[in-house]
Protein backbone atom coordinates (compact mmCIF):
# COMPACT_ATOMS: atom_id res chain seq x y z
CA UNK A 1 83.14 109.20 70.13
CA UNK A 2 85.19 107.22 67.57
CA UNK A 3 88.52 105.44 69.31
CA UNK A 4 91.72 107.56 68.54
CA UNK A 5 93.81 104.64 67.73
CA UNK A 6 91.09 103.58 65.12
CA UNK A 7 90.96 106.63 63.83
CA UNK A 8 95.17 107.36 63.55
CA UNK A 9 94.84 103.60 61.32
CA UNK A 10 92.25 104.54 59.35
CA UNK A 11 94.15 107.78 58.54
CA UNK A 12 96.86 105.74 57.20
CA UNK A 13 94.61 103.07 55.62
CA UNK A 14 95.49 102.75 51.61
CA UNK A 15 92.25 104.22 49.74
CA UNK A 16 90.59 102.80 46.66
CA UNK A 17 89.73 105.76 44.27
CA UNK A 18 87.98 105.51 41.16
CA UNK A 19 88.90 108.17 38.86
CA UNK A 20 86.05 109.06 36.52
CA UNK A 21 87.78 110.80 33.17
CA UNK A 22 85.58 110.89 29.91
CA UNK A 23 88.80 110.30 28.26
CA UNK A 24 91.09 108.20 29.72
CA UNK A 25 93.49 106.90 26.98
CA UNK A 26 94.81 109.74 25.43
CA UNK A 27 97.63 111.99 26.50
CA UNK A 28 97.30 114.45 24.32
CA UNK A 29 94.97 116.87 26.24
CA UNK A 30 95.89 118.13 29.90
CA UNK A 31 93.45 116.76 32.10
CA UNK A 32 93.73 112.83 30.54
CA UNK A 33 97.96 113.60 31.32
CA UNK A 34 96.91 114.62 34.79
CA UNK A 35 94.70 112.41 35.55
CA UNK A 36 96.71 109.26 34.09
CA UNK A 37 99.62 110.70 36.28
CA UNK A 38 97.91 111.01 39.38
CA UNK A 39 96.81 107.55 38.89
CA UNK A 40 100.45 106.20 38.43
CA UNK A 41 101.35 108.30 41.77
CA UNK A 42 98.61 107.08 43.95
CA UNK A 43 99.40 103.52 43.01
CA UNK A 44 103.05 103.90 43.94
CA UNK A 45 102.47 105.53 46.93
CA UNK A 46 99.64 102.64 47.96
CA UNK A 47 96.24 103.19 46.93
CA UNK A 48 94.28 101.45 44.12
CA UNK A 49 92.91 103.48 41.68
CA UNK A 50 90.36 102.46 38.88
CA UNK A 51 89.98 104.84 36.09
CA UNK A 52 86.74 104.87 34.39
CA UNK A 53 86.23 106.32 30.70
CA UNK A 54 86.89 105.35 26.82
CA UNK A 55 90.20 103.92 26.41
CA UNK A 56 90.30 103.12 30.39
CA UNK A 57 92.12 99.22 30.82
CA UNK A 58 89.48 97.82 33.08
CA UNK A 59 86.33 99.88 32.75
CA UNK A 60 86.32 101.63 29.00
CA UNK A 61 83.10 103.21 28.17
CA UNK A 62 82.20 104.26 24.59
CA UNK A 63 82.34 107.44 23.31
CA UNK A 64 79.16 109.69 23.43
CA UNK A 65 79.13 111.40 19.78
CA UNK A 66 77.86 115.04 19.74
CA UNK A 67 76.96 116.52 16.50
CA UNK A 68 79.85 119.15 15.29
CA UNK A 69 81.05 119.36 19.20
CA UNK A 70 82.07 116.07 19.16
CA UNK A 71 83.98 116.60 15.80
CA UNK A 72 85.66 119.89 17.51
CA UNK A 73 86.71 118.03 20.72
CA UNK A 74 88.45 115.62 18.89
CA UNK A 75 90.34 118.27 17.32
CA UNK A 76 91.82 118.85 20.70
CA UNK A 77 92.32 115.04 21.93
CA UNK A 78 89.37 115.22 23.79
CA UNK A 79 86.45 112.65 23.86
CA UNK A 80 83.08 112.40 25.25
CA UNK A 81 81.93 109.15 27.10
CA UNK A 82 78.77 107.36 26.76
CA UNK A 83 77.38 106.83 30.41
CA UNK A 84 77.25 102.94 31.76
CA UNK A 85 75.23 101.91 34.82
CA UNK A 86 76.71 98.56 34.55
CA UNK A 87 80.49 100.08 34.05
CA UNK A 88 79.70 102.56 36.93
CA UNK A 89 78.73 100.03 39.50
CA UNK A 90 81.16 97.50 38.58
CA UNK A 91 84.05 100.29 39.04
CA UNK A 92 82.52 101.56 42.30
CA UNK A 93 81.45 98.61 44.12
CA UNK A 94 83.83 98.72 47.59
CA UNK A 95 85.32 101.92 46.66
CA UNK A 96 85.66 104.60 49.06
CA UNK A 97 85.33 107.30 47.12
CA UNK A 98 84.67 108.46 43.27
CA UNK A 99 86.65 111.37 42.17
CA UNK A 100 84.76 112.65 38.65
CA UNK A 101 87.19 115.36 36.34
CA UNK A 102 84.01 116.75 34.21
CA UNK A 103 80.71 118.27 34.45
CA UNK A 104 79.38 116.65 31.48
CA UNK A 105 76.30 114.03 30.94
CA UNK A 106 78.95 110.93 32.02
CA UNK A 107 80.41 112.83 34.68
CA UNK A 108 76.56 113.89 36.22
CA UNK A 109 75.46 110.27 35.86
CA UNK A 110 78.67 108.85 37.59
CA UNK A 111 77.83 111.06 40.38
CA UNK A 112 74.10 109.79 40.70
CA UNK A 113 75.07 106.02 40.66
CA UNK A 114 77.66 106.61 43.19
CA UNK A 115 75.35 108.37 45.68
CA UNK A 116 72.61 105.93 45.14
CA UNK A 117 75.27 103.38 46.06
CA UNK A 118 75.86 105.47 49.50
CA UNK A 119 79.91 106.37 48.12
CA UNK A 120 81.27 109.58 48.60
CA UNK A 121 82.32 112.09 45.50
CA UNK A 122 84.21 114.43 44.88
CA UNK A 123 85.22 116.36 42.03
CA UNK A 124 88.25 118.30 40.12
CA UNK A 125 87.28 121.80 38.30
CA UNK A 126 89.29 121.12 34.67
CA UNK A 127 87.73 123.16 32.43
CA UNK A 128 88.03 126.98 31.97
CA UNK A 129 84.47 127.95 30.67
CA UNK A 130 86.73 130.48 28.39
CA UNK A 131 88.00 127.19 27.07
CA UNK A 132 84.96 126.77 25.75
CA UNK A 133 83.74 130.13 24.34
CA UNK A 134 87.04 130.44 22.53
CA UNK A 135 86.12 127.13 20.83
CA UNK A 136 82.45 128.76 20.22
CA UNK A 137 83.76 130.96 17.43
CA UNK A 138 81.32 134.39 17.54
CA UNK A 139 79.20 133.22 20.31
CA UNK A 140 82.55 133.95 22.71
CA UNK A 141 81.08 137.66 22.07
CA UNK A 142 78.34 137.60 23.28
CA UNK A 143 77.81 139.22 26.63
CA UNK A 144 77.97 137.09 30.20
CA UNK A 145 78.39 133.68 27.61
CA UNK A 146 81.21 132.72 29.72
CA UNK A 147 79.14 133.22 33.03
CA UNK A 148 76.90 131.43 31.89
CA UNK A 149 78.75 128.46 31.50
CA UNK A 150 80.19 128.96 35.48
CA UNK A 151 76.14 128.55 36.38
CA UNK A 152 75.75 125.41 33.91
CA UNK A 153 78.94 123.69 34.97
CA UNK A 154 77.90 124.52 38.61
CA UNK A 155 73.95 123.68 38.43
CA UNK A 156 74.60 120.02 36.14
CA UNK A 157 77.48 118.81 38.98
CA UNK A 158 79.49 121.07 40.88
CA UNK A 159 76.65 122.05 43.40
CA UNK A 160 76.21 118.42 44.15
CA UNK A 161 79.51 117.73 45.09
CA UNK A 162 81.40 119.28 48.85
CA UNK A 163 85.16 119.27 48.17
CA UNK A 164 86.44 120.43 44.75
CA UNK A 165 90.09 119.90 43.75
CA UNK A 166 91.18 123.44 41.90
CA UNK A 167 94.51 123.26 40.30
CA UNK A 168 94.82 126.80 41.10
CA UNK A 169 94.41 129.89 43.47
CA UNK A 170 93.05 131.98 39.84
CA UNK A 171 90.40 129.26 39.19
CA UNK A 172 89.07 129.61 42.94
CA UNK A 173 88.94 132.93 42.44
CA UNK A 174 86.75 133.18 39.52
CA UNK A 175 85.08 129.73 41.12
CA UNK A 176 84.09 131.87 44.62
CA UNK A 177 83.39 134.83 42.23
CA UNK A 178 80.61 133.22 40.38
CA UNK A 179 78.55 131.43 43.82
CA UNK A 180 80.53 128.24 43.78
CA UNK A 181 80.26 127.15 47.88
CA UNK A 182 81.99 123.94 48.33
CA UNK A 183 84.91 123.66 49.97
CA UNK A 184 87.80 124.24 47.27
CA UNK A 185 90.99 122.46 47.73
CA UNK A 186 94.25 124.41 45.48
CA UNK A 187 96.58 122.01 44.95
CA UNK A 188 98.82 121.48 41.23
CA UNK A 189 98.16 119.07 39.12
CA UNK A 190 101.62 118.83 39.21
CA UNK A 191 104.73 117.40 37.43
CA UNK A 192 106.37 113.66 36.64
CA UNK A 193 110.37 113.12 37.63
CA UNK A 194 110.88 112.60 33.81
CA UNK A 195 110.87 116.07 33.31
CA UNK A 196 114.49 117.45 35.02
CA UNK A 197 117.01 120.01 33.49
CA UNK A 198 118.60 119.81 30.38
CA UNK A 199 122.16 117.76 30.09
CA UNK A 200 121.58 116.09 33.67
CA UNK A 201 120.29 112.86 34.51
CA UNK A 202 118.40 112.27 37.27
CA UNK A 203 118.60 108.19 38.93
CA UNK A 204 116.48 107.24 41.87
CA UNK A 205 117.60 104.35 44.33
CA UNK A 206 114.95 102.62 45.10
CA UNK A 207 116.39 101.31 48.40
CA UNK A 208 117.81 104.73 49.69
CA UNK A 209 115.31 106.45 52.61
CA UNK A 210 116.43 109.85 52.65
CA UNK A 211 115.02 112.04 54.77
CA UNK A 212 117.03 115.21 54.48
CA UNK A 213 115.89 117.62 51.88
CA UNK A 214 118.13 119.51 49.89
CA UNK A 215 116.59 120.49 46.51
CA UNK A 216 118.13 121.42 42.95
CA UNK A 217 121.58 123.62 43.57
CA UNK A 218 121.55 126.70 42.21
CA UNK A 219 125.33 126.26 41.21
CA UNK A 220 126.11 124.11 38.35
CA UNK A 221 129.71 122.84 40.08
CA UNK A 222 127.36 121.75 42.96
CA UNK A 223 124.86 119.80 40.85
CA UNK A 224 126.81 116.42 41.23
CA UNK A 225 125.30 114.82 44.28
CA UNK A 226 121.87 113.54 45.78
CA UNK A 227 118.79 115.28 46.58
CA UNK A 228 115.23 114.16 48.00
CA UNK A 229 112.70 114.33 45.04
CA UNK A 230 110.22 115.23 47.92
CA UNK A 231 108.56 112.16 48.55
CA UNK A 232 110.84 111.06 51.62
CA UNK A 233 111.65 107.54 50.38
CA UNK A 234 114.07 107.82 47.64
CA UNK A 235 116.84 109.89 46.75
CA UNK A 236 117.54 111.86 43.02
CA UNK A 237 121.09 111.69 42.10
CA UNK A 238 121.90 114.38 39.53
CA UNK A 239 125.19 113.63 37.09
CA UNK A 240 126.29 115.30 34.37
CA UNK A 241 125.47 113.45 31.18
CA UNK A 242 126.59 115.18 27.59
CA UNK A 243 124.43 112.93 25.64
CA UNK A 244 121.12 114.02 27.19
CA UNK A 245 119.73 117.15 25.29
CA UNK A 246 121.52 119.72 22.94
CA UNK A 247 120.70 122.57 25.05
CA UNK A 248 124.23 123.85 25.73
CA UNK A 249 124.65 127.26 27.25
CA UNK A 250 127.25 128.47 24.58
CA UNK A 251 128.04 132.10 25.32
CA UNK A 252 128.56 132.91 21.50
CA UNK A 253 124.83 133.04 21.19
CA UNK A 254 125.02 134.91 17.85
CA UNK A 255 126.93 131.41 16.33
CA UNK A 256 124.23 129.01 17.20
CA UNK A 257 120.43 128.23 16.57
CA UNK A 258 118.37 129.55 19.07
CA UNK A 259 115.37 126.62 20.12
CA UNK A 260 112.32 128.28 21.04
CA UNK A 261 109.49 125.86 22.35
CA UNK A 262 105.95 126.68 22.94
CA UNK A 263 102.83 123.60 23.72
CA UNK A 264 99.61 123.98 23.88
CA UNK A 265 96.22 123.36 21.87
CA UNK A 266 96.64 125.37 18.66
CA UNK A 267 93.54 127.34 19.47
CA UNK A 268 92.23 130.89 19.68
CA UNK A 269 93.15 131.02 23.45
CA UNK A 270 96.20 130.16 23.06
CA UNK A 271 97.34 132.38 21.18
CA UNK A 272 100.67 130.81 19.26
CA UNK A 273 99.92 133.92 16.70
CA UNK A 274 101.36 136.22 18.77
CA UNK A 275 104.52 134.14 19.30
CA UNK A 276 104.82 133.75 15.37
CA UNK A 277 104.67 137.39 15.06
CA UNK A 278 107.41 137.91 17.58
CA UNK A 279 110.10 135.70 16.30
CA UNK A 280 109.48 137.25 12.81
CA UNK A 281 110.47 140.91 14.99
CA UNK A 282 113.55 139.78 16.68
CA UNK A 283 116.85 140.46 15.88
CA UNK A 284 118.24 137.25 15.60
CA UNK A 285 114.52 135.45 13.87
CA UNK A 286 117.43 134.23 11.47
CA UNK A 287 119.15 131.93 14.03
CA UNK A 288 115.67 130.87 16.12
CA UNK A 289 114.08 127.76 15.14
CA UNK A 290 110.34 127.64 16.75
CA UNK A 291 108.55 124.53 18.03
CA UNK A 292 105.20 124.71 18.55
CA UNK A 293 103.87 121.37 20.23
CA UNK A 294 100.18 120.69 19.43
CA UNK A 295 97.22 120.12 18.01
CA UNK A 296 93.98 121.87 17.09
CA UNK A 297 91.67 123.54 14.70
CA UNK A 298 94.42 126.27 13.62
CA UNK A 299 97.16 124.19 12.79
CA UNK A 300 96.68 125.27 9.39
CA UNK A 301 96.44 128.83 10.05
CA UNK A 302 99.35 128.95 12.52
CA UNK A 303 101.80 126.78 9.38
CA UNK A 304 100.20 129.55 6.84
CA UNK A 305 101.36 132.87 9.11
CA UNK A 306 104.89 130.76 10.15
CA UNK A 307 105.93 130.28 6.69
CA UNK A 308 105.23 133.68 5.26
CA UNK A 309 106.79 135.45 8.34
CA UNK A 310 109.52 133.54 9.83
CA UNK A 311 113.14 132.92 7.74
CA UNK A 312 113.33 129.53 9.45
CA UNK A 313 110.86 126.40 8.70
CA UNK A 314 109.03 126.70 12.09
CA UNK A 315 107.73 123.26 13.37
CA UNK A 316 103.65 122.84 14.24
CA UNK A 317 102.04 119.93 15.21
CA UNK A 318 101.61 117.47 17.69
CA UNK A 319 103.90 115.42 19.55
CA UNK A 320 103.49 112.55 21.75
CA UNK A 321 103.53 112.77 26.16
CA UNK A 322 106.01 110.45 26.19
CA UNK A 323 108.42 112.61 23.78
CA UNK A 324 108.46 115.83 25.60
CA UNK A 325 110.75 115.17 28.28
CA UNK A 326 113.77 114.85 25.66
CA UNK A 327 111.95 117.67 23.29
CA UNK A 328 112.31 120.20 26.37
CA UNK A 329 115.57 119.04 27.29
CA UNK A 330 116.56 120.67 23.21
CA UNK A 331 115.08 123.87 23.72
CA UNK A 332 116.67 126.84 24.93
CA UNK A 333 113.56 128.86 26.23
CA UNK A 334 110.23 127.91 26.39
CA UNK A 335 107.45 130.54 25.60
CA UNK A 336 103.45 130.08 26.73
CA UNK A 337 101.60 133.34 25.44
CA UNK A 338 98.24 131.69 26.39
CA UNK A 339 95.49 133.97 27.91
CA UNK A 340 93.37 131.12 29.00
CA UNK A 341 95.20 128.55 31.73
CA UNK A 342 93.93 127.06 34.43
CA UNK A 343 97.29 126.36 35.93
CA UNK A 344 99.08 125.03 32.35
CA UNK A 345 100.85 122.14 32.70
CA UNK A 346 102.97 122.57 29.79
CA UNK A 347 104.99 125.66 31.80
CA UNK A 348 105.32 123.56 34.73
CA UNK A 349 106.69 120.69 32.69
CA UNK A 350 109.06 123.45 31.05
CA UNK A 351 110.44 125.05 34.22
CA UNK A 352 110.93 121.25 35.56
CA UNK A 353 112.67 121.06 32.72
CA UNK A 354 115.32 124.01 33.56
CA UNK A 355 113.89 125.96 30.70
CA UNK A 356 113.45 129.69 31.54
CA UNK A 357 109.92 130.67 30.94
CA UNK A 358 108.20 133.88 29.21
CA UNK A 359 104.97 133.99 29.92
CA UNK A 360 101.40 136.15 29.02
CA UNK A 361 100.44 138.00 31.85
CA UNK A 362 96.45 137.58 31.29
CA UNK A 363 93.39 137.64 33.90
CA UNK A 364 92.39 134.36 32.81
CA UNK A 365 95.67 132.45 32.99
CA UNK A 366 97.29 131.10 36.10
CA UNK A 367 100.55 130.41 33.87
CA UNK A 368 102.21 133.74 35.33
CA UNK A 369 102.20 132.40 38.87
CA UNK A 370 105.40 130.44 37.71
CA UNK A 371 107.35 132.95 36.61
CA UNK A 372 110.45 134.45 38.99
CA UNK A 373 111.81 137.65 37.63
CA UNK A 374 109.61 139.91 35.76
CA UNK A 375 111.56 139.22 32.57
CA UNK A 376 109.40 135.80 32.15
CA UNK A 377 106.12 137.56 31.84
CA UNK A 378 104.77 140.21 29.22
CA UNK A 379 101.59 141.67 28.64
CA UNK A 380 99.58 139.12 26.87
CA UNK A 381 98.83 139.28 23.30
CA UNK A 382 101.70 142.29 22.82
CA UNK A 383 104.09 141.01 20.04
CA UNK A 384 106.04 143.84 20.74
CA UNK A 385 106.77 143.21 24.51
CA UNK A 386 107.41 139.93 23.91
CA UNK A 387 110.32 139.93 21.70
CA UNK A 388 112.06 142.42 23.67
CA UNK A 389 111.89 139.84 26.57
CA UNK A 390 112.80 136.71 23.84
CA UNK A 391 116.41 139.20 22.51
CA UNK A 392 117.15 139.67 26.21
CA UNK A 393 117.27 135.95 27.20
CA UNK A 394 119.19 135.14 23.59
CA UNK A 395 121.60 137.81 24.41
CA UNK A 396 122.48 137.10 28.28
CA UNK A 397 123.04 133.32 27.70
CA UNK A 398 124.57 133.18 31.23
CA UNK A 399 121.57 134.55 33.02
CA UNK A 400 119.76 132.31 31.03
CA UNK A 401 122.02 129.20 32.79
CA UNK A 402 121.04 130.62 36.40
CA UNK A 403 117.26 131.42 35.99
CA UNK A 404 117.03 128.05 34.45
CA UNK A 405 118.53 126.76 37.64
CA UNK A 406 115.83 128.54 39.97
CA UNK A 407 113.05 127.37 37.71
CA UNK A 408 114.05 124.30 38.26
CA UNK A 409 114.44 124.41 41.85
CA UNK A 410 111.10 125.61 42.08
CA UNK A 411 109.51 123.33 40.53
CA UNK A 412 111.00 120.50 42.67
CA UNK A 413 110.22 122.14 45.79
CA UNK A 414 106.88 123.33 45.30
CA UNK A 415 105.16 121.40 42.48
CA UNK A 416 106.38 117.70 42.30
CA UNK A 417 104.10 115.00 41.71
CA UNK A 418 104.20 113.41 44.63
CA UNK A 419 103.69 116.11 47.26
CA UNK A 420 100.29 117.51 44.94
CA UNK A 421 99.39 113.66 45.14
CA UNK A 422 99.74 113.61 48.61
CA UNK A 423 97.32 117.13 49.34
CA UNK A 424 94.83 115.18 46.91
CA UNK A 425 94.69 112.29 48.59
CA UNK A 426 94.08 114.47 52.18
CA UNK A 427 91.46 116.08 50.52
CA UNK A 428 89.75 112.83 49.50
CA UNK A 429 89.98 111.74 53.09
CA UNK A 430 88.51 114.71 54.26
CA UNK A 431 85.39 113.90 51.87
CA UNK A 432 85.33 110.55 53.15
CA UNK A 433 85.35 111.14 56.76
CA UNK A 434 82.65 113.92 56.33
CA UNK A 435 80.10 112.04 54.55
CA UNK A 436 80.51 109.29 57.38
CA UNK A 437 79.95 112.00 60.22
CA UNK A 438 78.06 114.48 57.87
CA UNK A 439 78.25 118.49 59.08
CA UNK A 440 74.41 119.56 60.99
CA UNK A 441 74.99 123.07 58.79
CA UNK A 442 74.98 120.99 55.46
């Protein structure tokens, strides 16, 4: 029986995780943000990570070229990596455990050199299979495609692996639906401390241990003063600070330009059409100005259908990671009317943000779980709905303020980087000590 004491130390014992992401060096899709993120946290909070894929600093790959899906991937930031036996073994020698984000040929062959080389794996579930058969054009219609792609994904890796990081309780769902039996860990990909509310700065002290948790106040007159930022060592201090963001709650809303935000791939599943044809309904489509943040096969389409419907130049296109904090800090209301989400980091960002959210309410999208009064979600692809919900929160500015407030608050408490980091790093543990005392009903 192992000794207590050596166990309690090895439970605190900083872990070195390699991080196996077929494309590593590009923010501009979700899981490269997330997994670049949680590689930032687990460094600050101890660990050494090495991140393995093309555009990685110490152990870039090249990219695996796929004829015409290759070409569509890219449209959407995303790469494919050329598997590396050298690469692979350099990056896992002495670590204690690989950590592989996709089912694909660099993803299966990561997992085979790191069991040959006795290391325990585990693995993240970052791709919707809807994703995909969206992308497919008319093979999306044909019937149990999507199914389908749950057996692939599961058969090529997911089968192989015992502890499976889901960014949320709708993806285990459909993941226990379709036979999936390892042991599935929900936990957010969560949300960086440079996204915070709109005209308010947020400081940390390095040097201040706080231990008392108080959150985001719900009262603007109470927002001067420090809060935990949840991970126990240093405090938030939130100021007032006119020169950060535009977004002022002026009560004369019918004086001022409305800033609507939306970000996501500009693809099928996404849906921005619906939001384009909703602005161009409302009441007051002369005052809203519409960001769309993206990129993606239909940018074209979606610039076509803005500037024949909407009176104001609408903006489409992509924008860089590191310029959304300040682009969300602008806006006035963020909108997601995506039917496909695994969790959707882009609301999460937004609602960190102290934007108030209106969100699709679809099957296939975890997005509505963030929403807090039933006037942030609509039924998805339903123009109609929709702009009722985007005149309400232009005309009850005040409101507006409070939810913001909430979202906010919610955010913090529930979804901050540094607590999800913390449940991900448990869960690697748990891997670890199971393949060194392995379960006799395995």
């Amino acid at each position: 029986m192992p000794d207590s004491r050596n166990a309690a130390g090895e439970a605190d014992k900083p872990l070195t995780i390699v991080l196996v992401v077929d494309s590593v060096g590009n923010r501009g899709n979700g899981t490269s943000n997330s997994a670049l993120q949680y590689a930032q946290e687990l460094e600050r909070q101890g660990h050494h990570v090495r991140l393995v894929g093309v555009g990685a600093p110490d152990y870039p790959v090249n990219v695996h070229h796929l004829p015409f899906v290759s070409w569509l991937a890219a449209k959407q930031q995303m790469q494919f990596a050329e598997p590396d036996d050298t690469v692979f073994r350099k990056a896992f020698e002495g670590a204690d455990v690989v950590h592989i984000y996709m089912p694909f040929k660099f993803g299966r062959h990561a997992l085979a050199v790191a069991q040959s080389m006795g290391i325990p794996v585990t693995a993240g579930f970052h791709l919707q299979p809807e994703n995909v058969t969206y992308s497919a054009g008319p093979l999306r219609y044909i019937p149990g495609i999507a199914s389908l792609i749950y057996y692939l994904f599961d058969f090529w890796l997911y089968r192989h692996i015992g502890h499976i990081h889901t960014p949320s309780e709708m993806i285990a769902r459909q993941l226990r639906a379709h036979g999936y039996r390892a042991r599935l860990h929900v936990i957010s990909n969560g949300y960086s401390s440079r996204f915070h509310p709109a005209k308010y700065r947020l400081i940390y002290e390095e040097d201040n241990e706080c231990n008392q948790h108080e959150g985001i106040s719900n009262s603007t007159e109470a927002l001067n003063g420090e809060i935990n930022d949840s991970r126990g060592d240093k405090a938030i201090e939130i100021s007032k600070d006119d020169s950060v963001g535009t977004s002022a709650r002026d009560p004369n809303h019918s004086q001022r330009v409305f800033r609507i935000i939306a970000s996501g791939r500009l693809t099928h599943e996404k849906d921005h059409e619906t939001l384009i044809r909703a602005v161009a309904l409302s009441k007051h489509a002369s005052q809203i100005d519409l960001t769309i943040c993206g990129t993606g096969p239909l940018q074209r389409r979606l610039r076509r259908l803005a500037k024949r419907l909407l009176p104001r130049p609408a903006h489409i296109g992509f924008h860089a990671n590191e310029d959304m904090p300040n682009l969300l800090r602008q806006a006035d209301l963020l909108v997601h009317p995506s039917i496909v989400d695994i969790e959707s980091l882009s609301v999460l960002e937004g609602i960190a943000s102290g934007l108030v959210p209106v969100i699709a309410d679809s099957p296939l999208s975890a997005a509505s779980q963030f929403a807090l009064t039933d006037s942030s979600v609509f039924p998805a692809r339903n123009a109609k709905a929709l702009v009722r919900r985007i005149d309400w929160w232009i005309e009850h500015p005040q409101e507006r303020t409070a939810w913001g407030l909430k979202y906010a608050q919610e955010a913090h408490d529930k979804y901050a980087l540094p607590q999800c980091v913390r449940q991900f790093v448990a869960m690697e543990r748990e891997a670890i000590v199971e393949a060194s005392f392995p379960r006799k009903d395995r």
